[in-house]
PDB file of N, CA and C in Angstrom:
ATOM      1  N   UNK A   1     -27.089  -0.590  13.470  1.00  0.00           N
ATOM      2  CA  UNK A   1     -26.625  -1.824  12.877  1.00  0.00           C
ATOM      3  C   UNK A   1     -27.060  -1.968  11.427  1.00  0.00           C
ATOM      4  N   UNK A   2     -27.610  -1.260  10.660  1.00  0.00           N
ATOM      5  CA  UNK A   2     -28.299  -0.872   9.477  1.00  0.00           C
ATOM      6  C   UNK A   2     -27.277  -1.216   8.721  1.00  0.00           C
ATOM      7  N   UNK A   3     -26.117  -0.389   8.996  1.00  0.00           N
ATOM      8  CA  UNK A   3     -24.780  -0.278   8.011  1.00  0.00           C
ATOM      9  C   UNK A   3     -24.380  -1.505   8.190  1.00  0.00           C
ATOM     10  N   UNK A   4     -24.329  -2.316   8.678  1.00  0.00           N
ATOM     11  CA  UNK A   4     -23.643  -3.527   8.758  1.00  0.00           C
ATOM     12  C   UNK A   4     -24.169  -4.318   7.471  1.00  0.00           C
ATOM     13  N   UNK A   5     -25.326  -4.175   7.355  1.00  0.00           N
ATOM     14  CA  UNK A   5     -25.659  -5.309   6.240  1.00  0.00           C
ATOM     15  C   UNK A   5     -25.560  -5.249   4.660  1.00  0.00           C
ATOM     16  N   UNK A   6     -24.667  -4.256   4.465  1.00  0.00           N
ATOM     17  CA  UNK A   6     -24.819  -3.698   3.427  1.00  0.00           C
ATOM     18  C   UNK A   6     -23.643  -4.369   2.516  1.00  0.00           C
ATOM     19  N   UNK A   7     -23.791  -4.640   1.068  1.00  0.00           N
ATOM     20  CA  UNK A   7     -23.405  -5.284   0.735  1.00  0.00           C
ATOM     21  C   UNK A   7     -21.990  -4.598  -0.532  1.00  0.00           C
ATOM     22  N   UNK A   8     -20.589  -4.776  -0.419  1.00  0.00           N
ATOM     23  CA  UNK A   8     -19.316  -3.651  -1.224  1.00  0.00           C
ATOM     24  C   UNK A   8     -19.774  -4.508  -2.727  1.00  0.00           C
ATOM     25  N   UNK A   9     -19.518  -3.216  -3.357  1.00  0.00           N
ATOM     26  CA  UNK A   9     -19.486  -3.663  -4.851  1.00  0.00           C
ATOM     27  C   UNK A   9     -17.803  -3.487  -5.402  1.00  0.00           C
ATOM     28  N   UNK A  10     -17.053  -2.730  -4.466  1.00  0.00           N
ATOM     29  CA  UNK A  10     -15.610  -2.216  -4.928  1.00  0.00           C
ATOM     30  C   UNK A  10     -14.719  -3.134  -4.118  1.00  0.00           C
ATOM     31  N   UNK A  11     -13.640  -3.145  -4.550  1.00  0.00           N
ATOM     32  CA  UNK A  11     -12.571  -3.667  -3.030  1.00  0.00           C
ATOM     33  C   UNK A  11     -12.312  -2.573  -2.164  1.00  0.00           C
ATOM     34  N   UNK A  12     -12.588  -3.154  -1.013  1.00  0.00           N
ATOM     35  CA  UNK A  12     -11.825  -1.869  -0.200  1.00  0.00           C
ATOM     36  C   UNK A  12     -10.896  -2.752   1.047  1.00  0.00           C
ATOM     37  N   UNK A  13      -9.537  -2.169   1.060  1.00  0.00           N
ATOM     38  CA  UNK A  13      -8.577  -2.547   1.960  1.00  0.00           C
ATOM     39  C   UNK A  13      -8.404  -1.895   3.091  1.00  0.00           C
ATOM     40  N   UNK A  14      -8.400  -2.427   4.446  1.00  0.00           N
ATOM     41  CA  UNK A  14      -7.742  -1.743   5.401  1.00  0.00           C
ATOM     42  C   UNK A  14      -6.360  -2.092   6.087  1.00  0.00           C
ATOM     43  N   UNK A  15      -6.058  -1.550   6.973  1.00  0.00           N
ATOM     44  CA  UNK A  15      -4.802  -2.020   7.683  1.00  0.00           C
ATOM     45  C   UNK A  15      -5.413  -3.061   8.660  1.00  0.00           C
ATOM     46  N   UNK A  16      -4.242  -3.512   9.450  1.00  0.00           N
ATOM     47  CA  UNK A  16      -4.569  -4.756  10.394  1.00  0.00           C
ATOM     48  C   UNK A  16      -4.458  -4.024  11.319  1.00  0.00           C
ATOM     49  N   UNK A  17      -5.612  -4.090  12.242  1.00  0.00           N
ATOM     50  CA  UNK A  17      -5.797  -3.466  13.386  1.00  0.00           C
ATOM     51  C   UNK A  17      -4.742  -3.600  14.300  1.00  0.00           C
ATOM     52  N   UNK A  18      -3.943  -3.355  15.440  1.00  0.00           N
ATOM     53  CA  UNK A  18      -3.348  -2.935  16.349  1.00  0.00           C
ATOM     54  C   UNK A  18      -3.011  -4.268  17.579  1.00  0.00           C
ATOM     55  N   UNK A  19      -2.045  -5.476  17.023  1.00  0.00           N
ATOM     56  CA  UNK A  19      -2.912  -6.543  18.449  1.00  0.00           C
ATOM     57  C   UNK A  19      -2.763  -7.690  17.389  1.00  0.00           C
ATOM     58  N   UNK A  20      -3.735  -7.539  16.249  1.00  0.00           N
ATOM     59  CA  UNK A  20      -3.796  -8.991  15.327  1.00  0.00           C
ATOM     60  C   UNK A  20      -2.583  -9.280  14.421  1.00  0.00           C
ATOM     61  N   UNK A  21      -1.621  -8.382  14.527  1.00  0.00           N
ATOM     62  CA  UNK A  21       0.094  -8.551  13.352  1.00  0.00           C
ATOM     63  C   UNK A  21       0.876  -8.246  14.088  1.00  0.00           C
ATOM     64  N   UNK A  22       1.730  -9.436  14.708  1.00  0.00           N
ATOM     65  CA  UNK A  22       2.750  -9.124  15.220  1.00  0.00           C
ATOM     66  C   UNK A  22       3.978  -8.366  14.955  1.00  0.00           C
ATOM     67  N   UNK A  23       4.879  -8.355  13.897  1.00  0.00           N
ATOM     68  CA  UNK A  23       5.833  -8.282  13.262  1.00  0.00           C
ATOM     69  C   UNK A  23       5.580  -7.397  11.883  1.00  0.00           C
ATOM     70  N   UNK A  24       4.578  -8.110  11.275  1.00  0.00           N
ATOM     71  CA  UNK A  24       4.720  -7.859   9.501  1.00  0.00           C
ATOM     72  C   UNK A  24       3.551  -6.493   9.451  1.00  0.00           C
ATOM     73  N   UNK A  25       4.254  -5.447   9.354  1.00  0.00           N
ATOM     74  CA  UNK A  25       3.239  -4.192   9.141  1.00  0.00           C
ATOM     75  C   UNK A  25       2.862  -3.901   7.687  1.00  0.00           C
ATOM     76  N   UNK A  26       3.011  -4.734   6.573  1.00  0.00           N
ATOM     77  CA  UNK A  26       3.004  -4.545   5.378  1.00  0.00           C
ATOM     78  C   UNK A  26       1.809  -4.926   4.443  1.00  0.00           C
ATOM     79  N   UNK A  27       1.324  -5.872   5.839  1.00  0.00           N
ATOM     80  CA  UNK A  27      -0.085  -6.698   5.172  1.00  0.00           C
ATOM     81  C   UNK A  27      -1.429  -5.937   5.482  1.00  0.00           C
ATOM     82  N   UNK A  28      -2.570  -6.327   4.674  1.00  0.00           N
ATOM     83  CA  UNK A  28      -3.975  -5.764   4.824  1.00  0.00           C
ATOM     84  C   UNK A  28      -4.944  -6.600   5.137  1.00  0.00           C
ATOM     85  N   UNK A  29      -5.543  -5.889   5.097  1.00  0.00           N
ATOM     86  CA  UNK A  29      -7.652  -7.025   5.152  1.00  0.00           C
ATOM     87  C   UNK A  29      -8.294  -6.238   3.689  1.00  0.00           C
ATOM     88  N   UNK A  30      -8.350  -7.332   3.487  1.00  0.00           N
ATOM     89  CA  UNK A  30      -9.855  -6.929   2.363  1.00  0.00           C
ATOM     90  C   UNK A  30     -11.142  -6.716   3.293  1.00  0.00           C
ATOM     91  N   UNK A  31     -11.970  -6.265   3.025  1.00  0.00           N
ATOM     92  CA  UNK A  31     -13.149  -6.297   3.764  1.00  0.00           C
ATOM     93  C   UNK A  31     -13.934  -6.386   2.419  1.00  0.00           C
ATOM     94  N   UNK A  32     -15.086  -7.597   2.868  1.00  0.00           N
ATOM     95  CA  UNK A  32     -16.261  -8.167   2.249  1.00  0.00           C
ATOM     96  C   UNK A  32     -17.869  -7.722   2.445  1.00  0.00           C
ATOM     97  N   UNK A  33     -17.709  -7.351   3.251  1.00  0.00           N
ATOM     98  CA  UNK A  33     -19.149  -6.607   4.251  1.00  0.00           C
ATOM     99  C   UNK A  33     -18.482  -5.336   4.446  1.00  0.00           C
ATOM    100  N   UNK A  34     -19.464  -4.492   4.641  1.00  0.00           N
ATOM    101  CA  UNK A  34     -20.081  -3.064   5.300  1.00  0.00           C
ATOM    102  C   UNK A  34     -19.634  -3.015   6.337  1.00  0.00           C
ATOM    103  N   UNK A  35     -18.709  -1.885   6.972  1.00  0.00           N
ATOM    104  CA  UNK A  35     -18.071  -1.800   8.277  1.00  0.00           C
ATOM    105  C   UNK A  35     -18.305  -0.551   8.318  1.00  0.00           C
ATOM    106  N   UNK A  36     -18.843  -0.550  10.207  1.00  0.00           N
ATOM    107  CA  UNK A  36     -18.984   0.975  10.408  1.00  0.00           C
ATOM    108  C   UNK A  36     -18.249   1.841  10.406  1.00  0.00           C
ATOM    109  N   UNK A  37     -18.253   3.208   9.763  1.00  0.00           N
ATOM    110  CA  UNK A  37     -16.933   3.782  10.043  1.00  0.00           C
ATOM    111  C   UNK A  37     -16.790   4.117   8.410  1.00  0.00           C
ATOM    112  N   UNK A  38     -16.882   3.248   7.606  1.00  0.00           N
ATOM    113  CA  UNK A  38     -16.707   3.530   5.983  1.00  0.00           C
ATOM    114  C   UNK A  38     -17.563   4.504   5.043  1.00  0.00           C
ATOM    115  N   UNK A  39     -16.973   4.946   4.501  1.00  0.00           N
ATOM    116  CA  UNK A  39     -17.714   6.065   3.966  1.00  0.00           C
ATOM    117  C   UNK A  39     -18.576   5.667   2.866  1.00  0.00           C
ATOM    118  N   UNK A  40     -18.463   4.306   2.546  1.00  0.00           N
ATOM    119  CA  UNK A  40     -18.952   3.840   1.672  1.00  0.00           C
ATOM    120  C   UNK A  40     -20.777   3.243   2.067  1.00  0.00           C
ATOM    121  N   UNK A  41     -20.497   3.266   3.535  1.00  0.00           N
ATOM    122  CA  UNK A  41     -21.901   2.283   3.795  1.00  0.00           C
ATOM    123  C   UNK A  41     -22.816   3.118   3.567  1.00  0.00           C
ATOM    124  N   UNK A  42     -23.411   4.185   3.572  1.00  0.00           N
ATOM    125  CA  UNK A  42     -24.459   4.208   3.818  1.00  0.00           C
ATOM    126  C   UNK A  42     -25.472   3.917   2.349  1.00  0.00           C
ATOM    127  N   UNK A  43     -24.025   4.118   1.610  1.00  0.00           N
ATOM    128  CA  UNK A  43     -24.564   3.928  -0.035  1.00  0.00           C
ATOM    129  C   UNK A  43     -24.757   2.644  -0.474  1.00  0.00           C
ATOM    130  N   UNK A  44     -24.008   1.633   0.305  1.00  0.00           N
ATOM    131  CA  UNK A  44     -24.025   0.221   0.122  1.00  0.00           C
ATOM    132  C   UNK A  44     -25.419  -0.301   0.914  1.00  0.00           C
ATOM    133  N   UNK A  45     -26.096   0.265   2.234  1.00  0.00           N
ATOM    134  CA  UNK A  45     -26.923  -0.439   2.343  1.00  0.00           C
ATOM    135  C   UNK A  45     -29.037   0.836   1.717  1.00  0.00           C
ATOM    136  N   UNK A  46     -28.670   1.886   1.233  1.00  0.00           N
ATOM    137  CA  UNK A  46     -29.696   2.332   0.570  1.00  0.00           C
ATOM    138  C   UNK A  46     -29.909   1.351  -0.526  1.00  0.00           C
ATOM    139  N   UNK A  47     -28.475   0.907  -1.336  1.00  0.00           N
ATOM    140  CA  UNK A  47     -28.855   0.284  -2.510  1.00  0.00           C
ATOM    141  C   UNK A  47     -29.737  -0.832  -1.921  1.00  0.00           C
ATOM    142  N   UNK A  48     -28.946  -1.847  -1.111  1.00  0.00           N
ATOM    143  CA  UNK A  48     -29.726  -3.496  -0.722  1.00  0.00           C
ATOM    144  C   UNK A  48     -31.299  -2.238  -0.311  1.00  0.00           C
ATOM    145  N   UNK A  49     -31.434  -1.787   0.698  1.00  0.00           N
ATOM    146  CA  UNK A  49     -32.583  -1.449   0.887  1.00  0.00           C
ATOM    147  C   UNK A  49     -34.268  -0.912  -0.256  1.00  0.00           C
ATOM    148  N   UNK A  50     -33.222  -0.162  -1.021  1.00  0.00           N
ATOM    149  CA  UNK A  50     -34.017   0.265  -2.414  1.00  0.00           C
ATOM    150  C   UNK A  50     -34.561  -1.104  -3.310  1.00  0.00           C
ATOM    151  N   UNK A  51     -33.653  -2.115  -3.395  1.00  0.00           N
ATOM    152  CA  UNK A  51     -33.671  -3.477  -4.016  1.00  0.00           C
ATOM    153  C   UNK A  51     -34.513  -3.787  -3.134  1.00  0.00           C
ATOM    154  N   UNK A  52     -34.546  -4.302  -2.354  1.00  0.00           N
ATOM    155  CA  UNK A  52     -35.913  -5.124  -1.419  1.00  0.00           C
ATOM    156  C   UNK A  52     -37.218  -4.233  -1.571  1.00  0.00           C
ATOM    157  N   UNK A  53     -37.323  -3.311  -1.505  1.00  0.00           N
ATOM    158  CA  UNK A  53     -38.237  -2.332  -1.948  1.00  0.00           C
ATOM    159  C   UNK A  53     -39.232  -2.773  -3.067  1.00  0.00           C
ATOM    160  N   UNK A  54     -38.242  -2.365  -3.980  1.00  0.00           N
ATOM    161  CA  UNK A  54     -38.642  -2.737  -5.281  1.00  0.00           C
ATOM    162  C   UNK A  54     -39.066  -3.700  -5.253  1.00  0.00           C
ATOM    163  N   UNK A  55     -38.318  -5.060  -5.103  1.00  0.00           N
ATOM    164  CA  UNK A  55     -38.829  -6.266  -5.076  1.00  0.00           C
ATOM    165  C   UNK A  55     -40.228  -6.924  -4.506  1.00  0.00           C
ATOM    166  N   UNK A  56     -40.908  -5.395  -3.330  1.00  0.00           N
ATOM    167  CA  UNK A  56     -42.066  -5.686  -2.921  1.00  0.00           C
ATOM    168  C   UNK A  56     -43.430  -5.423  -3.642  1.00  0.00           C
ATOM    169  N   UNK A  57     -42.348  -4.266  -4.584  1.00  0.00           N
ATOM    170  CA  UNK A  57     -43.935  -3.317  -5.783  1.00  0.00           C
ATOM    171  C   UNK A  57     -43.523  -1.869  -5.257  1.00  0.00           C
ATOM    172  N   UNK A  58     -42.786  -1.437  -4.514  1.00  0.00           N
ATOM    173  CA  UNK A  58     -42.812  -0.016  -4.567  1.00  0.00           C
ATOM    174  C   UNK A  58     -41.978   0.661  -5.766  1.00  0.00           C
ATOM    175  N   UNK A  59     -42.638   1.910  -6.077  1.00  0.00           N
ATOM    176  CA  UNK A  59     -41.588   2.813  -7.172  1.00  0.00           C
ATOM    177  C   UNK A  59     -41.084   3.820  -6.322  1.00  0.00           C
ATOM    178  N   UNK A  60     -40.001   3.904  -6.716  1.00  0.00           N
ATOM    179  CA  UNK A  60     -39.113   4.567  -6.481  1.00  0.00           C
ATOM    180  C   UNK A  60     -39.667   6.222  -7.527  1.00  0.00           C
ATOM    181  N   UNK A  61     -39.622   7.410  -6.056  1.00  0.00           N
ATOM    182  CA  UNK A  61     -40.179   8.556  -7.042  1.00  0.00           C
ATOM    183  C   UNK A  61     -38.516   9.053  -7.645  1.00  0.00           C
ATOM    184  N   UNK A  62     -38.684   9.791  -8.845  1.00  0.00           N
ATOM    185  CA  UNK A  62     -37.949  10.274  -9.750  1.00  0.00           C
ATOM    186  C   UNK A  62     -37.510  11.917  -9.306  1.00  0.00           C
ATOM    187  N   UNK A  63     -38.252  12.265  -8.822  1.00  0.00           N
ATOM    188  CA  UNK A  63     -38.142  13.917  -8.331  1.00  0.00           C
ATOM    189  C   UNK A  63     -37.555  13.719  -6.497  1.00  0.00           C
ATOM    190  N   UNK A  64     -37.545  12.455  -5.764  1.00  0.00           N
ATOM    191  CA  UNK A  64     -36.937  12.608  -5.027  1.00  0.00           C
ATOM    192  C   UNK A  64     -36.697  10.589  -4.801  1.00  0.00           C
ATOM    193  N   UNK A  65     -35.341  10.294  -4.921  1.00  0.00           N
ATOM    194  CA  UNK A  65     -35.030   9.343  -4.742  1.00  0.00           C
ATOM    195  C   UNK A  65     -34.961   8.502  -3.673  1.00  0.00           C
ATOM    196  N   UNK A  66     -34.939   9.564  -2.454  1.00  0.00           N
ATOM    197  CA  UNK A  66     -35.519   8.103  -1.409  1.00  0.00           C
ATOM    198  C   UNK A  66     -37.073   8.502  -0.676  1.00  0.00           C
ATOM    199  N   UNK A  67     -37.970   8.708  -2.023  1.00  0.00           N
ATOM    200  CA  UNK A  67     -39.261   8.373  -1.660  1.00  0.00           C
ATOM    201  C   UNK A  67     -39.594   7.102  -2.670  1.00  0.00           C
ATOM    202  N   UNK A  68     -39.898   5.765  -1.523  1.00  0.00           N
ATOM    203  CA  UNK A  68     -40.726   5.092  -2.487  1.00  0.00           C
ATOM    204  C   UNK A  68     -41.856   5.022  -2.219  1.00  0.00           C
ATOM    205  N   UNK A  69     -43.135   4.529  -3.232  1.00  0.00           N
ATOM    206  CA  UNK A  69     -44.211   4.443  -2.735  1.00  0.00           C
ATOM    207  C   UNK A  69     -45.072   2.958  -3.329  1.00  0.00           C
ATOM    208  N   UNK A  70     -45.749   2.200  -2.968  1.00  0.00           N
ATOM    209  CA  UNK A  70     -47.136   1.259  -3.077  1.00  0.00           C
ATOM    210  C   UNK A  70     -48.228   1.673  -3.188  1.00  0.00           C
ATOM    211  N   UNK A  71     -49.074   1.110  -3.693  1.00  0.00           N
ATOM    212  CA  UNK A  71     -50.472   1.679  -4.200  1.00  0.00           C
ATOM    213  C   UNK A  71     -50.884   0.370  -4.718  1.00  0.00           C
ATOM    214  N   UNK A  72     -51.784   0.056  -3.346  1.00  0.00           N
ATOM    215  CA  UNK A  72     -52.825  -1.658  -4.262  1.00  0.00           C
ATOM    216  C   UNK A  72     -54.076  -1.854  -3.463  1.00  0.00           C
ATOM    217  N   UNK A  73     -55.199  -1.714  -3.919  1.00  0.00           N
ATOM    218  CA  UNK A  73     -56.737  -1.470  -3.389  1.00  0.00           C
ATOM    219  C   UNK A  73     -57.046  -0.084  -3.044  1.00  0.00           C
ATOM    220  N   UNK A  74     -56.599   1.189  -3.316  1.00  0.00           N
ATOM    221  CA  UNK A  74     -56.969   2.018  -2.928  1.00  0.00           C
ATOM    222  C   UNK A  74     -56.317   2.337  -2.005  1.00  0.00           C
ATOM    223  N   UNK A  75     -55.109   1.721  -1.459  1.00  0.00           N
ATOM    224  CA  UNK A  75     -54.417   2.478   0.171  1.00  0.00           C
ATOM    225  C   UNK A  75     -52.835   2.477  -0.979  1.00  0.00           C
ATOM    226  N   UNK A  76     -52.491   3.501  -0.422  1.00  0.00           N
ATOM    227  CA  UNK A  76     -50.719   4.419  -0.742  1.00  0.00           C
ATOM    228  C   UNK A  76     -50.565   4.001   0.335  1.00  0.00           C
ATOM    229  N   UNK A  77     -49.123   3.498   0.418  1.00  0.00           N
ATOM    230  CA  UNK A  77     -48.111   3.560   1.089  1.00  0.00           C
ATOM    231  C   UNK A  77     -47.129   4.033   0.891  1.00  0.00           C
ATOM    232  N   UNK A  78     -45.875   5.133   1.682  1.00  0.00           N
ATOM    233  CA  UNK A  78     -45.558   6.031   1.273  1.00  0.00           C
ATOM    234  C   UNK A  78     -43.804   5.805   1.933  1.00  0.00           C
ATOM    235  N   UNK A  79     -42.801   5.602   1.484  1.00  0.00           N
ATOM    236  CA  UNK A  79     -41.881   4.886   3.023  1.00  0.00           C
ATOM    237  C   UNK A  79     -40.983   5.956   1.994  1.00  0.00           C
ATOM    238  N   UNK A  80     -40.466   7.258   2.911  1.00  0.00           N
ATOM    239  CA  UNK A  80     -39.191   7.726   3.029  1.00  0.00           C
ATOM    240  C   UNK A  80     -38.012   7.471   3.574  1.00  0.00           C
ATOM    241  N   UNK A  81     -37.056   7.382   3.035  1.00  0.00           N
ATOM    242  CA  UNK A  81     -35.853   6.797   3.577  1.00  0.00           C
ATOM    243  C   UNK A  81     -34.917   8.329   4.152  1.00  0.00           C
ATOM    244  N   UNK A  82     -34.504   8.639   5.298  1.00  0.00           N
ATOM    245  CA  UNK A  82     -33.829   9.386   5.711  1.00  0.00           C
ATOM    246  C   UNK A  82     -32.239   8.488   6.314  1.00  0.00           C
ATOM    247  N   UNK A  83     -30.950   8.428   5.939  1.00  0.00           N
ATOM    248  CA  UNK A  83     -29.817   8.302   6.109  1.00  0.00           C
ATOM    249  C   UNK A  83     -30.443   6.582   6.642  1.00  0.00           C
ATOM    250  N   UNK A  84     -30.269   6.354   7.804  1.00  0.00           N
ATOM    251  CA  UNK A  84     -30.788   4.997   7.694  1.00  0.00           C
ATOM    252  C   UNK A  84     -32.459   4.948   8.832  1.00  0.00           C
ATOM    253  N   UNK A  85     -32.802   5.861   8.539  1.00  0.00           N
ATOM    254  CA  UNK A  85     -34.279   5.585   8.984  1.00  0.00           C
ATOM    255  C   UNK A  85     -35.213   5.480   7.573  1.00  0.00           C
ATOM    256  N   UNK A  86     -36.563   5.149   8.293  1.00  0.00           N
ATOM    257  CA  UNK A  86     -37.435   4.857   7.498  1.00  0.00           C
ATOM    258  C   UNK A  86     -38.812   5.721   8.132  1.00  0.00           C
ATOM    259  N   UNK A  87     -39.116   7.011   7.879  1.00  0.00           N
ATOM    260  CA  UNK A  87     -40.977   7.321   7.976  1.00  0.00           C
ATOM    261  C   UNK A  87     -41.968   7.393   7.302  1.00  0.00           C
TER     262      UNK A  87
END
C-alpha cells in the first residue's frame, strides 16, 4: 500500500474501466493519486518519502541515493530505502 500514497507531479489519463461508461467510449479519468499498476509510482512515492526524511535531519548520501542517514549525540542512524522497503 506504499504506492498508494504517493503524490503525481504530471497528468496522467486512463480509460474508464469496464462497467462505469455505458455508451460513450471516448471519455477518460485523470488520476490525482498514485495507482497501483503505474509505472510512475514508485518514483512518486521515494520522492514524498525522501521529503519526510529530510524534513526529520537525515542526508541523503550522494554516492548512493537511497541511503539516508542521522547523526545526533553520537548514535548514526542509517535507513536504506530498497523499492518500497526500508532497512
Amino acid at each position: 500500500t506504499a504506492f498508494l500514497h504517493g503524490d503525481l507531479d504530471e497528468e496522467i489519463y486512463m480509460k474508464i474501466p469496464p462497467g462505469f461508461e455505458k455508451n460513450n467510449s471516448d471519455k477518460v479519468c485523470r488520476i490525482k493519486k498514485s495507482l497501483y499498476g503505474l509505472k510512475q509510482e514508485p518514483r512518486c512515492w521515494f520522492e514524498k518519502l525522501s521529503t519526510a526524511l529530510k524534513k526529520y535531519g537525515f542526508k541523503q548520501s550522494y554516492s548512493d541515493y537511497s541511503l539516508f542517514t542521522l547523526s545526533k549525540g553520537g548514535i548514526q542512524l542509517n535507513v536504506l530505502i530498497y523499492v518500497d522497503d526500508m532497512l
